[in-house]
C-alpha atoms as a PDB file:
ATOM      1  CA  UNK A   1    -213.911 150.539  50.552  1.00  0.00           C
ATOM      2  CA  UNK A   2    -215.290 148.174  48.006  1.00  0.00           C
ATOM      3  CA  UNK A   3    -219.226 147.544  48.712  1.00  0.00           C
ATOM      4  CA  UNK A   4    -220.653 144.948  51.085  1.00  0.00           C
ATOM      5  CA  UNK A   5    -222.087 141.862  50.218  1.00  0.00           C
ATOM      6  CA  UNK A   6    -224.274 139.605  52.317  1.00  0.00           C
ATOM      7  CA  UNK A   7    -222.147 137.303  54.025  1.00  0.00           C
ATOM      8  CA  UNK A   8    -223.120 133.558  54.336  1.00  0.00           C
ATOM      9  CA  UNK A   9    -222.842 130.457  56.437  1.00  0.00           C
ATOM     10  CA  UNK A  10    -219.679 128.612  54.393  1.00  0.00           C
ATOM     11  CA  UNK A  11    -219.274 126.462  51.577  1.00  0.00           C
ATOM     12  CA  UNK A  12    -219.697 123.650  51.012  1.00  0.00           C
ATOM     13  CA  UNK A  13    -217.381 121.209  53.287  1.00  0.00           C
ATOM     14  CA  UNK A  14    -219.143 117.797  53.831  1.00  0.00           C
ATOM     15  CA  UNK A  15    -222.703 116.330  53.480  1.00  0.00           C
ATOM     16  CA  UNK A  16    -224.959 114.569  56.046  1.00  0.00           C
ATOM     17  CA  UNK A  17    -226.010 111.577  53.830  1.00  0.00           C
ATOM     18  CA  UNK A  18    -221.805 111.439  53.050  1.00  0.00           C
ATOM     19  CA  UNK A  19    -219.303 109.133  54.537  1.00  0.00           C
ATOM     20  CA  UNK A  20    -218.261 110.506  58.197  1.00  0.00           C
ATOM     21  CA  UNK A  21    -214.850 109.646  58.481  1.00  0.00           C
ATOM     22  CA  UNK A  22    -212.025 111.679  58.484  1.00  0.00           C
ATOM     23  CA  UNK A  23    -209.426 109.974  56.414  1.00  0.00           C
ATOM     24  CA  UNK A  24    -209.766 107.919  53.717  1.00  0.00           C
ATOM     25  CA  UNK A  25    -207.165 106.686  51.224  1.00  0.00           C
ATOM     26  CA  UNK A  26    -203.876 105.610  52.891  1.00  0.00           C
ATOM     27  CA  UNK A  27    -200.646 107.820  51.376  1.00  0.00           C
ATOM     28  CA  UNK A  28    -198.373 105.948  49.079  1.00  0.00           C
ATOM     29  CA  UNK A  29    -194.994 105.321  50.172  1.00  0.00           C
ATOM     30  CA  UNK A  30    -194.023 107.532  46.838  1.00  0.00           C
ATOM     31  CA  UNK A  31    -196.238 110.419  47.723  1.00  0.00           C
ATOM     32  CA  UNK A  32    -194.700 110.466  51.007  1.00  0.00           C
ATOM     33  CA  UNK A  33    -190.893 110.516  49.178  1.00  0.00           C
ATOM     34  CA  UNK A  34    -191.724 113.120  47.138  1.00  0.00           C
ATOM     35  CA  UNK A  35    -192.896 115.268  49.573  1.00  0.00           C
ATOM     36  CA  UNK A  36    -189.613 115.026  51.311  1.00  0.00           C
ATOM     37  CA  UNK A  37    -187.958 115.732  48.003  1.00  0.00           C
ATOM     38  CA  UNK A  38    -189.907 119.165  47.953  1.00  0.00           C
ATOM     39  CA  UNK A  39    -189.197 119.665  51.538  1.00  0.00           C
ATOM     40  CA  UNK A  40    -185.406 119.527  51.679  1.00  0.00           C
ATOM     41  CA  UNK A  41    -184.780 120.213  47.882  1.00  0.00           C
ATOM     42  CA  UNK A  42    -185.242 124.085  48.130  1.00  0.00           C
ATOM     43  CA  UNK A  43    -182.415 124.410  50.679  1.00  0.00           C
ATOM     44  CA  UNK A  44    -180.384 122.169  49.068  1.00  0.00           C
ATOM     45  CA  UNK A  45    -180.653 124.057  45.956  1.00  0.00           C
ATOM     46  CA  UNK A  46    -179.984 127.388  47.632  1.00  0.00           C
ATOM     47  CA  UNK A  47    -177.159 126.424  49.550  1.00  0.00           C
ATOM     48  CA  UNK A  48    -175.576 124.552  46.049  1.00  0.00           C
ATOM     49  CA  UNK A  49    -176.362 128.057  44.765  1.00  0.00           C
ATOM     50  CA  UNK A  50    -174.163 129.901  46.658  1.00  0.00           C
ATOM     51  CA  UNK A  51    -170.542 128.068  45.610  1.00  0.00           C
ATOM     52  CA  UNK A  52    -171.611 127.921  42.381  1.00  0.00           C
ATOM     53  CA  UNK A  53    -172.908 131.600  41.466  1.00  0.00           C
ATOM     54  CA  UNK A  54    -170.469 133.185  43.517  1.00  0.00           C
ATOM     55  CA  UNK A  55    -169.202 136.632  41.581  1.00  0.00           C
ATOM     56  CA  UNK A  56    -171.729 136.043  39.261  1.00  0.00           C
ATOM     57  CA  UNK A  57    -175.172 136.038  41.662  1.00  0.00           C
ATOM     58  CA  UNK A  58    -178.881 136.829  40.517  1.00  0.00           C
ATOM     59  CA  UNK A  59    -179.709 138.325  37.259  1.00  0.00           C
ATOM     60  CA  UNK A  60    -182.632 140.602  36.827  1.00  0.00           C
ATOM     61  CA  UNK A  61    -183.846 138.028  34.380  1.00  0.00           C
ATOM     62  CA  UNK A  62    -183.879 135.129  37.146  1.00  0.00           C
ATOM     63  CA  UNK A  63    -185.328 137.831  39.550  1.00  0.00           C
ATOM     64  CA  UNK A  64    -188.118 138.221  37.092  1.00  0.00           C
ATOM     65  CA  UNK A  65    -188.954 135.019  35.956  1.00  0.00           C
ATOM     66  CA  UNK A  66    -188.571 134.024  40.280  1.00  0.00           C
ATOM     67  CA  UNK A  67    -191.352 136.727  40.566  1.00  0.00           C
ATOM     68  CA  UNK A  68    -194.105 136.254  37.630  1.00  0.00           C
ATOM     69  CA  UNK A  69    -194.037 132.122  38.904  1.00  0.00           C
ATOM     70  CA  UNK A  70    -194.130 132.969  42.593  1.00  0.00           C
ATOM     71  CA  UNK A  71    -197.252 135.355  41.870  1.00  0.00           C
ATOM     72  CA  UNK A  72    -198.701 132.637  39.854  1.00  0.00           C
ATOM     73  CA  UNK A  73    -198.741 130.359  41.641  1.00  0.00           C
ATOM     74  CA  UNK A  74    -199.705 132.200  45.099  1.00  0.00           C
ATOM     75  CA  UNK A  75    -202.218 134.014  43.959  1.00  0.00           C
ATOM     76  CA  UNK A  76    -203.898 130.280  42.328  1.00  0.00           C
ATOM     77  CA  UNK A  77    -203.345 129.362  45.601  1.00  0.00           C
ATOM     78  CA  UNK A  78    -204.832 131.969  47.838  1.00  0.00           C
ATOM     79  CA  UNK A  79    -207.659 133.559  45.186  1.00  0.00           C
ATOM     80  CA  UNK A  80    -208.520 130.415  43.566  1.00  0.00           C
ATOM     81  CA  UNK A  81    -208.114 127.141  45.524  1.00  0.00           C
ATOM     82  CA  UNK A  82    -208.671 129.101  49.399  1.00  0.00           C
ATOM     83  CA  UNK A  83    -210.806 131.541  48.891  1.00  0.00           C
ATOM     84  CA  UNK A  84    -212.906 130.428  46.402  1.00  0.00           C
ATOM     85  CA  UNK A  85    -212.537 126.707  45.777  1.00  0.00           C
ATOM     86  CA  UNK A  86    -212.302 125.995  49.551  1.00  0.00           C
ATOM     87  CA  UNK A  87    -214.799 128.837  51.183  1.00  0.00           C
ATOM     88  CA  UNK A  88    -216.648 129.930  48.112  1.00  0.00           C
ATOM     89  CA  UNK A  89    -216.354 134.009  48.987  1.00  0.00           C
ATOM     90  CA  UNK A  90    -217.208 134.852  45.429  1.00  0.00           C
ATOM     91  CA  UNK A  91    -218.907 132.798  42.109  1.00  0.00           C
ATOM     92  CA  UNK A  92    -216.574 132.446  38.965  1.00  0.00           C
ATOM     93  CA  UNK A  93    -216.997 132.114  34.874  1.00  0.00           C
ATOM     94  CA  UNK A  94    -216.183 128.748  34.134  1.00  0.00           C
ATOM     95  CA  UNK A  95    -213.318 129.303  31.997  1.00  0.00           C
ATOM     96  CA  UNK A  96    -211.932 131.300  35.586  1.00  0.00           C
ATOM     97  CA  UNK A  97    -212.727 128.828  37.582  1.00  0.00           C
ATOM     98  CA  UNK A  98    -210.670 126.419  35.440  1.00  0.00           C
ATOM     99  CA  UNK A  99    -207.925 129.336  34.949  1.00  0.00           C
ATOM    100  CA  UNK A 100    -207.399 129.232  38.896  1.00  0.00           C
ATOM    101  CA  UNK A 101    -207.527 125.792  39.161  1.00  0.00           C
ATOM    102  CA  UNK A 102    -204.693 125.773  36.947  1.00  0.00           C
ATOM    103  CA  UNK A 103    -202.356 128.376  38.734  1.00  0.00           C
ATOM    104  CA  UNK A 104    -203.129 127.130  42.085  1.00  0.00           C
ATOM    105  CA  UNK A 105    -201.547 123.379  40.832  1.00  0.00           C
ATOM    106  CA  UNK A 106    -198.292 125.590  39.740  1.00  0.00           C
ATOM    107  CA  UNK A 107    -197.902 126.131  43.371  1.00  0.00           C
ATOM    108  CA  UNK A 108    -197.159 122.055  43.602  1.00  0.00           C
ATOM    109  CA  UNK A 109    -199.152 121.860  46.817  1.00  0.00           C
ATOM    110  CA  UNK A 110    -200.908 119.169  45.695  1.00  0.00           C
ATOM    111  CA  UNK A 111    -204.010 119.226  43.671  1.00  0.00           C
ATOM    112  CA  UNK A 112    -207.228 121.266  44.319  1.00  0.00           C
ATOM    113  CA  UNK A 113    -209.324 118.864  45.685  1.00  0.00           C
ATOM    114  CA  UNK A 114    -207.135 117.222  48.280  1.00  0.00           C
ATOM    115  CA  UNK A 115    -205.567 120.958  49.005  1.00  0.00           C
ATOM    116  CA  UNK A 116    -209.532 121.858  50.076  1.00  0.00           C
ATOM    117  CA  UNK A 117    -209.944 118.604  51.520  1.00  0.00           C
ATOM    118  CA  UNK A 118    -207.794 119.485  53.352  1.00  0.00           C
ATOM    119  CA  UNK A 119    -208.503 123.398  54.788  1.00  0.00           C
ATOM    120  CA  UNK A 120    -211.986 122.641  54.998  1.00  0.00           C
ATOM    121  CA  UNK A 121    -210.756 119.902  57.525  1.00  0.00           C
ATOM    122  CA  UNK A 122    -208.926 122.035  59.315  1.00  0.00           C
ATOM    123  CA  UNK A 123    -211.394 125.199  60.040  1.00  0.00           C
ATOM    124  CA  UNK A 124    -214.173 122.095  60.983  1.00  0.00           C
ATOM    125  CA  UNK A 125    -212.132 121.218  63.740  1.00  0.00           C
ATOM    126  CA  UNK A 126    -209.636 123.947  64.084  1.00  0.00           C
ATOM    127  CA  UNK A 127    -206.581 123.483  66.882  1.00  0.00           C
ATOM    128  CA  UNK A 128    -208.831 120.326  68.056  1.00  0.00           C
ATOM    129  CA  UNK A 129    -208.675 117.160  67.863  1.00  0.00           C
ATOM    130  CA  UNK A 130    -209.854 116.422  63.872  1.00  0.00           C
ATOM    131  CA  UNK A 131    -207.761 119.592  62.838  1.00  0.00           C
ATOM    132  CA  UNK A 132    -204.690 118.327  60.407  1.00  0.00           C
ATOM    133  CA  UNK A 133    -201.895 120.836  61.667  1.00  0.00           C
ATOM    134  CA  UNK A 134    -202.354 122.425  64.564  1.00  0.00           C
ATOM    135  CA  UNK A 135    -199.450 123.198  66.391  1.00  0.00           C
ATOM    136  CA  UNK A 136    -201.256 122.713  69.487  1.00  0.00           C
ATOM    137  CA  UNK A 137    -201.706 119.042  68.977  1.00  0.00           C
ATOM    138  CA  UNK A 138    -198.630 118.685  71.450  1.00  0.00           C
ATOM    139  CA  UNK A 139    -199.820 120.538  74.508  1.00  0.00           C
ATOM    140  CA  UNK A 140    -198.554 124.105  75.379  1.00  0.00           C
ATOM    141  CA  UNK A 141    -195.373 123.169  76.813  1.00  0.00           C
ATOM    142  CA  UNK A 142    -192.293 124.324  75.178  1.00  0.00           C
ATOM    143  CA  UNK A 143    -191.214 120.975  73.592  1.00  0.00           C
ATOM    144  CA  UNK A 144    -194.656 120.117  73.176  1.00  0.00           C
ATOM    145  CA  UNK A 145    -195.205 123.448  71.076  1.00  0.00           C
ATOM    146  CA  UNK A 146    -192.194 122.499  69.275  1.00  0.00           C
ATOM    147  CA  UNK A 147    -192.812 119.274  68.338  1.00  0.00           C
ATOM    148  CA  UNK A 148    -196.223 121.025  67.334  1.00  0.00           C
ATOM    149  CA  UNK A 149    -194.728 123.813  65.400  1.00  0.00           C
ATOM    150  CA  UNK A 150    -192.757 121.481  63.194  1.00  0.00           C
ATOM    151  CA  UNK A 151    -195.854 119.494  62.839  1.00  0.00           C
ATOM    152  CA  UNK A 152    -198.311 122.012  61.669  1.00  0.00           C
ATOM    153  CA  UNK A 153    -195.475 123.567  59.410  1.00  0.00           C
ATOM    154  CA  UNK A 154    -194.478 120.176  57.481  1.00  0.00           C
ATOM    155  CA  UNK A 155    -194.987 117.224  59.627  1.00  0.00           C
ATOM    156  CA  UNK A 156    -198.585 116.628  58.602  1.00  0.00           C
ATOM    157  CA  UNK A 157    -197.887 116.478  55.204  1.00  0.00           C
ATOM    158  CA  UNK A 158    -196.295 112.913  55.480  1.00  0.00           C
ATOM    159  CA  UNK A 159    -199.691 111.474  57.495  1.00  0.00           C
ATOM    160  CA  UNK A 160    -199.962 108.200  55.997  1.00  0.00           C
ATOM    161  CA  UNK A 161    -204.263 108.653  56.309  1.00  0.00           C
ATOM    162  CA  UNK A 162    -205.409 111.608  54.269  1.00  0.00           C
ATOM    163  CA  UNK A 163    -208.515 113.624  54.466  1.00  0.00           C
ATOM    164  CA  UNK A 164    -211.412 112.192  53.005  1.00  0.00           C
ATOM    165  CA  UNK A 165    -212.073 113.527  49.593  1.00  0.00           C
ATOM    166  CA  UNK A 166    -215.827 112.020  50.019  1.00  0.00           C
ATOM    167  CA  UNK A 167    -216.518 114.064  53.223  1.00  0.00           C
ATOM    168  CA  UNK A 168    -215.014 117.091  52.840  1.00  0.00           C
ATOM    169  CA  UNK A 169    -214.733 118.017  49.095  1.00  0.00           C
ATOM    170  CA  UNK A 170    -218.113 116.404  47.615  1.00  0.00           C
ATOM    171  CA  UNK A 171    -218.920 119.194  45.341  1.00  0.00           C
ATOM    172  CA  UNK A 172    -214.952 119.731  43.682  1.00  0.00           C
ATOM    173  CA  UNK A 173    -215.094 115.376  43.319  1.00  0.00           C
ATOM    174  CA  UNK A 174    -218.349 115.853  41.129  1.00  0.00           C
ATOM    175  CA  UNK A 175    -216.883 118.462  39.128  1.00  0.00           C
ATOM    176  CA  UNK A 176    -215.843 117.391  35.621  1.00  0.00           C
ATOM    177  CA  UNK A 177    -213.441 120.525  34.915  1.00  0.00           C
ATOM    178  CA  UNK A 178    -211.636 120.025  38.494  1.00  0.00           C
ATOM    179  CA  UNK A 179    -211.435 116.542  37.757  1.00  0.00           C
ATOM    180  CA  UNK A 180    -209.253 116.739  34.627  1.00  0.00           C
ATOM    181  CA  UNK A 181    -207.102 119.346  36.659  1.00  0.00           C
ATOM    182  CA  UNK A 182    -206.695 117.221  39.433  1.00  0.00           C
ATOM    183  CA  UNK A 183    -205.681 114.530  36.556  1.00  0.00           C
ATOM    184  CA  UNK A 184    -203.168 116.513  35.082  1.00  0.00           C
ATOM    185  CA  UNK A 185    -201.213 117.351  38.584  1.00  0.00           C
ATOM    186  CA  UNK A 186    -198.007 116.043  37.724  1.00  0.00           C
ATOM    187  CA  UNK A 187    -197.783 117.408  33.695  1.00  0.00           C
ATOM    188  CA  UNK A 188    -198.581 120.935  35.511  1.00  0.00           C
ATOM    189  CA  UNK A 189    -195.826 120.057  38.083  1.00  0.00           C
ATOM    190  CA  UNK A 190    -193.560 119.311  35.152  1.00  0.00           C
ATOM    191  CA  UNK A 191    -194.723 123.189  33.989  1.00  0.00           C
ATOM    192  CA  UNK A 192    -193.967 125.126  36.671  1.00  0.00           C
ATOM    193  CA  UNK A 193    -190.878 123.508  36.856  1.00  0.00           C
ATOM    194  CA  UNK A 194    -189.361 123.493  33.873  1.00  0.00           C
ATOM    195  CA  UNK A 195    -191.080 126.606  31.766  1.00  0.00           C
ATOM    196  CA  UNK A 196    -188.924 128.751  34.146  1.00  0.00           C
ATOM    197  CA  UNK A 197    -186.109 126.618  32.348  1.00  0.00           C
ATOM    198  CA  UNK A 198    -186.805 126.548  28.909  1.00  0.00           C
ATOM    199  CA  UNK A 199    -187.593 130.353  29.044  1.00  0.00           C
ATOM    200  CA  UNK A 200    -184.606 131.471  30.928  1.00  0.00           C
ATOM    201  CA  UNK A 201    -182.584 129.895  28.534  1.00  0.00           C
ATOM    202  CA  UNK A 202    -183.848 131.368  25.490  1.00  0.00           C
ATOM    203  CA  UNK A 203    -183.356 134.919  26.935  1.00  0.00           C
ATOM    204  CA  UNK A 204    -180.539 134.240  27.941  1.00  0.00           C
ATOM    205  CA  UNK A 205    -179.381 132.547  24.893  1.00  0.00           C
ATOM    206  CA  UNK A 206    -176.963 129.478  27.306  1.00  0.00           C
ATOM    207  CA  UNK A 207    -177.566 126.541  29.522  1.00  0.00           C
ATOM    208  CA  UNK A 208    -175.654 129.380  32.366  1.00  0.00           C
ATOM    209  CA  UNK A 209    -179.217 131.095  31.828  1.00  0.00           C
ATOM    210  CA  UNK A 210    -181.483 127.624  31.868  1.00  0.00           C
ATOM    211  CA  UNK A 211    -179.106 126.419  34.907  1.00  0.00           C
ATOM    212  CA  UNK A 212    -180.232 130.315  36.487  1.00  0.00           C
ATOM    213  CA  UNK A 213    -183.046 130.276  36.205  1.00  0.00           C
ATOM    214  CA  UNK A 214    -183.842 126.772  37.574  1.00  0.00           C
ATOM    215  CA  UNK A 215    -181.846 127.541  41.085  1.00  0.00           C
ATOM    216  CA  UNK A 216    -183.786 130.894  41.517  1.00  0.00           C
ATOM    217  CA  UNK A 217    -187.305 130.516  39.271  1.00  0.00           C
ATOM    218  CA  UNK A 218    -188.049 126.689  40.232  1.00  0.00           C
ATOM    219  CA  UNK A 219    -186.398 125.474  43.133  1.00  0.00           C
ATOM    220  CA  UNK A 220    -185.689 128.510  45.247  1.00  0.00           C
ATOM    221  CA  UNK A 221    -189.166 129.926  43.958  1.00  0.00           C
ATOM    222  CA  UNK A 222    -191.064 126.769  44.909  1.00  0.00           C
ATOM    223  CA  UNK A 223    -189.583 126.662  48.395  1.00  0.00           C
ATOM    224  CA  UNK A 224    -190.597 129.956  49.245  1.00  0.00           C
ATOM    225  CA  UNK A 225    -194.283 129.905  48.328  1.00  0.00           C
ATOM    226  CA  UNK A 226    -194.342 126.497  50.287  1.00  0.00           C
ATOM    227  CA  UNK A 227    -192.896 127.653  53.619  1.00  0.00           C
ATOM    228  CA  UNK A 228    -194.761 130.670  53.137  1.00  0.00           C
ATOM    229  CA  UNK A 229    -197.979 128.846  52.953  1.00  0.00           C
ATOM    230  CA  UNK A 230    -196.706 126.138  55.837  1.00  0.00           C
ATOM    231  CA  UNK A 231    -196.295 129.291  58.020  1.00  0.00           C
ATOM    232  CA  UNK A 232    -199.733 129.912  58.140  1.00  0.00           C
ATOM    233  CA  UNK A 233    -200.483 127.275  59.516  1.00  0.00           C
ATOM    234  CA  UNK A 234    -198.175 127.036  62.056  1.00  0.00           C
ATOM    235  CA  UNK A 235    -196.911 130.362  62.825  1.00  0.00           C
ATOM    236  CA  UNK A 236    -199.901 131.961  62.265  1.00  0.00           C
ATOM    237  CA  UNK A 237    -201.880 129.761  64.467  1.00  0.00           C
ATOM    238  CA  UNK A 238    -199.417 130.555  67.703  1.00  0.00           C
ATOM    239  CA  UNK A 239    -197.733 134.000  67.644  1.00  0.00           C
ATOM    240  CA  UNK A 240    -199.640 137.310  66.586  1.00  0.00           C
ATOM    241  CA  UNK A 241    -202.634 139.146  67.631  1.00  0.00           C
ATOM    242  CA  UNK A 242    -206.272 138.603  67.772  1.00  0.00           C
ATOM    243  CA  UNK A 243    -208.672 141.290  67.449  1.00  0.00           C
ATOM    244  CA  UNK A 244    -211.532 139.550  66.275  1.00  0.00           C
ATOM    245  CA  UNK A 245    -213.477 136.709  68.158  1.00  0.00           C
ATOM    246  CA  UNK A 246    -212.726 132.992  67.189  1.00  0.00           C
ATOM    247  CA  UNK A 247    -212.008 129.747  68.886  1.00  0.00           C
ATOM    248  CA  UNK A 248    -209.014 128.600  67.976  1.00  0.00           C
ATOM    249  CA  UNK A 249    -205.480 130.027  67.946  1.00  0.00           C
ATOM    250  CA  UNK A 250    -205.923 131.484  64.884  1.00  0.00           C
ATOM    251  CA  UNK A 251    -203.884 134.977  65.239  1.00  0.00           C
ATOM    252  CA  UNK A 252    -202.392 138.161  62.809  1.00  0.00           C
ATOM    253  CA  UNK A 253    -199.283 138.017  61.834  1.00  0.00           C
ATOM    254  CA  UNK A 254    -198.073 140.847  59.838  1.00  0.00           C
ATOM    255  CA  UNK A 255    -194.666 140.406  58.645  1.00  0.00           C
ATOM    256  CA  UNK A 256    -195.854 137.925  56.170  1.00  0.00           C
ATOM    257  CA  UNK A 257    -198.728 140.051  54.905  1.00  0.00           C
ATOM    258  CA  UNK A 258    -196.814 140.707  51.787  1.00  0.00           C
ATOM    259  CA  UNK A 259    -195.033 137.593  50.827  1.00  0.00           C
ATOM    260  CA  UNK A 260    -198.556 135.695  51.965  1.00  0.00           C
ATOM    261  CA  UNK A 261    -200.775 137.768  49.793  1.00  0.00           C
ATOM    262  CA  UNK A 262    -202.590 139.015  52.769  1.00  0.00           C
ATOM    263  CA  UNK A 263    -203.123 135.183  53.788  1.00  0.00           C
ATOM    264  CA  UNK A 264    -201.476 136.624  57.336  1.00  0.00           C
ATOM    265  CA  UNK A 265    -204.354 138.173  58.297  1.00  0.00           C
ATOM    266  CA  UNK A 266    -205.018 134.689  59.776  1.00  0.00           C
ATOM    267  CA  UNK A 267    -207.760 135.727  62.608  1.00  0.00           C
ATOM    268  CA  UNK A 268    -210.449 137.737  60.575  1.00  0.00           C
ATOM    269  CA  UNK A 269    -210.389 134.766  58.458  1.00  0.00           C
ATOM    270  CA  UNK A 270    -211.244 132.591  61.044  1.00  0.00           C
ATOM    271  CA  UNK A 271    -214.069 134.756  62.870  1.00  0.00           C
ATOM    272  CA  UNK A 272    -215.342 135.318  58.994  1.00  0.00           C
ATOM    273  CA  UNK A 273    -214.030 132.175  56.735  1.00  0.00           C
ATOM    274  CA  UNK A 274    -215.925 132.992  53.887  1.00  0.00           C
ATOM    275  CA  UNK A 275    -215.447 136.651  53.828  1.00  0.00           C
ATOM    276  CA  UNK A 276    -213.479 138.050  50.512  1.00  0.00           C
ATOM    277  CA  UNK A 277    -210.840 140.202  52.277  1.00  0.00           C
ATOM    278  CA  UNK A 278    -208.595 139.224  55.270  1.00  0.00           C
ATOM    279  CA  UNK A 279    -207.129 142.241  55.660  1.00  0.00           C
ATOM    280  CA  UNK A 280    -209.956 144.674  57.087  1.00  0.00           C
ATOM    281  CA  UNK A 281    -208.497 146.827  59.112  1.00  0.00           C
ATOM    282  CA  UNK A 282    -206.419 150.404  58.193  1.00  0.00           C
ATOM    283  CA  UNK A 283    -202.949 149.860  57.145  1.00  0.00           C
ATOM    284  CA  UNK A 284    -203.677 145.906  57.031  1.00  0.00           C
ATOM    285  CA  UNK A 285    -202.160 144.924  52.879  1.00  0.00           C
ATOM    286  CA  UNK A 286    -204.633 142.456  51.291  1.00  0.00           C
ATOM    287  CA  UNK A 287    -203.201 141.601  47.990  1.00  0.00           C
ATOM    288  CA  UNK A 288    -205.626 138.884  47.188  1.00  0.00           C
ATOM    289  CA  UNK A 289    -208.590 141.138  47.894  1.00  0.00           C
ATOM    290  CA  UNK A 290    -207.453 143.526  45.342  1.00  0.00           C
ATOM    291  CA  UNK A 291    -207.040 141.278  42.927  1.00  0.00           C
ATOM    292  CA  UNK A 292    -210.795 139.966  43.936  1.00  0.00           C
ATOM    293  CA  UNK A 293    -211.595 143.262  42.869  1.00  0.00           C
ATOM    294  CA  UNK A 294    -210.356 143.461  40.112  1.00  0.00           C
ATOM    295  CA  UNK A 295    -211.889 140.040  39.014  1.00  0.00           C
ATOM    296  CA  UNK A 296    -215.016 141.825  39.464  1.00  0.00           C
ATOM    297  CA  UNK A 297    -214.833 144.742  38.026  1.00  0.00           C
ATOM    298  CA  UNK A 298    -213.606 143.501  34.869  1.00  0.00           C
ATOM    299  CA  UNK A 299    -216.968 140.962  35.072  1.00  0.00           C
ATOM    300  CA  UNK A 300    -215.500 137.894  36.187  1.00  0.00           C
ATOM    301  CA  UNK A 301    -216.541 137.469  38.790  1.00  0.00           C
ATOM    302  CA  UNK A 302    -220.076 138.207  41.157  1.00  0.00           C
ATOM    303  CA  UNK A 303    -221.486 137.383  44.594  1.00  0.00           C
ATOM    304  CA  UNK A 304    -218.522 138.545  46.351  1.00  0.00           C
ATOM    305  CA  UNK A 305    -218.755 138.299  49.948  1.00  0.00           C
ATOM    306  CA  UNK A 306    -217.211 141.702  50.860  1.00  0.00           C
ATOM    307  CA  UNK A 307    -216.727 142.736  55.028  1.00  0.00           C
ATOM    308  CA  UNK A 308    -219.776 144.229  56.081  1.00  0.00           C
ATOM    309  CA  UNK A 309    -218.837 146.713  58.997  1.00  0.00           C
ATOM    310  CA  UNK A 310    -222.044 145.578  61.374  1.00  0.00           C
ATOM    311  CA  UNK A 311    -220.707 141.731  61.389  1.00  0.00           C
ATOM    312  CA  UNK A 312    -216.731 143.053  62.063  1.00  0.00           C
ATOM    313  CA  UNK A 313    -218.152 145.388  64.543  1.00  0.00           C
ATOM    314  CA  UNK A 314    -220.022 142.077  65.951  1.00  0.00           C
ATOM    315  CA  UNK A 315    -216.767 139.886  66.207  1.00  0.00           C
ATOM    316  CA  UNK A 316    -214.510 142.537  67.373  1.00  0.00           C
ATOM    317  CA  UNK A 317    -213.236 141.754  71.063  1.00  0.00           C
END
């Protein structure tokens, strides 16, 4: 097991002297449309898929490309903008720090400082009143847990009132590198779409290829990563066990460990948020963590707030 750090309280999330409301800027009615586009796109791209690659199907060149982008992006996603930008479980070179705000934005989940905004949000008020998607927000009944489910899953993307920036993500808004990243969200949406394109193409030498690689390496690619992510949130935060204490809902569920990055081992994270590794029990797949440790063993990392075994053993139920 990699060594133990001293854990700490949590990073930064809001300041005393800030403003205290929870919302602040009011959604634009094209935010909210494009949002649906990324929503419903995905399945409308797989299911055009189908017809029109039948006898032909998925080339180990669209498989590739599908996989590099997906790992891209979800790794920026869960090493850079959740456990580091969001809960600050390790300290980062610059030029890093920059690098994962990057690859998290490939993920199109919005840029880094409303995506922490946001998470910080939610573990300050988890499956209460405050928290952005719970699934709970319903009641426990079974159409209020429904109506919950979809809610935490994609519903609470399309809230007109978002999460104040000012509260919630003071130290990311005073950041002049995260800044220009957040100001370059949609030429780094245009990327990660589109690169996938341009290179399937040219190994494959025909617009077939570019057209390929666009159903499986953009849209089918994107929609994956997003439900995958959305699924923490809502499946993760009803069905699975809970062998550490917390108090929320916040529960293991291991099917997704894999396709998550180890972002399934939802309860550990919530008895220790800023703890590096998720995953700390046998047999329980971390991908994130290893790549953690690999950050720091090549020296790019330091401060890494590893699971001690005295605070697990304290949190245990």
């Amino acid at each position: 097991m990699t060594p133990p750090r001293t854990a700490v309280a949590s990073a930064p999330a809001a300041t005393e002297s800030g403003p205290r409301s929870l919302t602040g800027d009011r959604q634009p009615w094209y935010a909210l449309a494009v949002l649906w586009i990324f929503v419903l796109v995905p399945f409308v791209g797989l299911a055009a898929a189908i017809p029109v690659f039948w006898g032909w199907g998925l080339t180990w060149r669209d498989a590739i490309l599908g996989v590099i982008f997906f790992n891209l992006g979800g790794f920026g996603i869960t090493v850079g903008f959740h456990r580091y930008f969001t809960h600050g479980s390790y300290k980062a070179k610059r030029w890093l720090r920059i690098a994962l705000a990057i690859a998290g934005t490939l993920a199109i989940e919005g840029p880094v400082t409303r995506w922490v905004a946001d998470h910080r949000r939610h573990h300050a008020f988890s499956d209460k009143d405050g928290d952005p998607h719970s699934p709970w927000r319903y009641g426990s009944t079974l159409r209020g847990l429904s109506k919950g489910f979809f809610h935490a899953h994609v519903g609470w993307l399309f809230d007109a009132e978002q999460t104040n920036r000012e509260r919630f993500a003071p130290d990311l808004l005073a950041d002049k590198d995260i800044r220009r990243v957040d100001a370059m969200f949609v030429p780094i949406v245009l990327v990660s779409v589109f690169l996938p394109v341009l290179i399937g193409g040219l190994w494959a030498g025909s617009w077939q290829g570019a057209l390929s690689a666009f159903f499986w390496a953009s849209v089918v690619r994107i929609g994956l990563l997003h439900h995958t992510t959305w699924a923490i949130n809502s499946v993760c935060h009803i069905v699975g066990e809970r062998p550490f204490k917390t108090t929320d809902k916040a529960a293991n569920f291991w099917p997704l460990a894999l396709l998550s990055f180890g972002e399934s081992w939802h309860n550990l994270h919530h008895a220790d948020p800023t703890c590096a590794r998720h995953g700390v029990l046998r047999g329980q797949i971390d991908t994130s963590a290893r790549v953690i440790w690999a950050f720091e063993k090549f020296g790019w990392i330091h401060d890494v707030r590893w699971p001690r075994p005295d605070r697990l053993d304290a949190k245990r139920i």
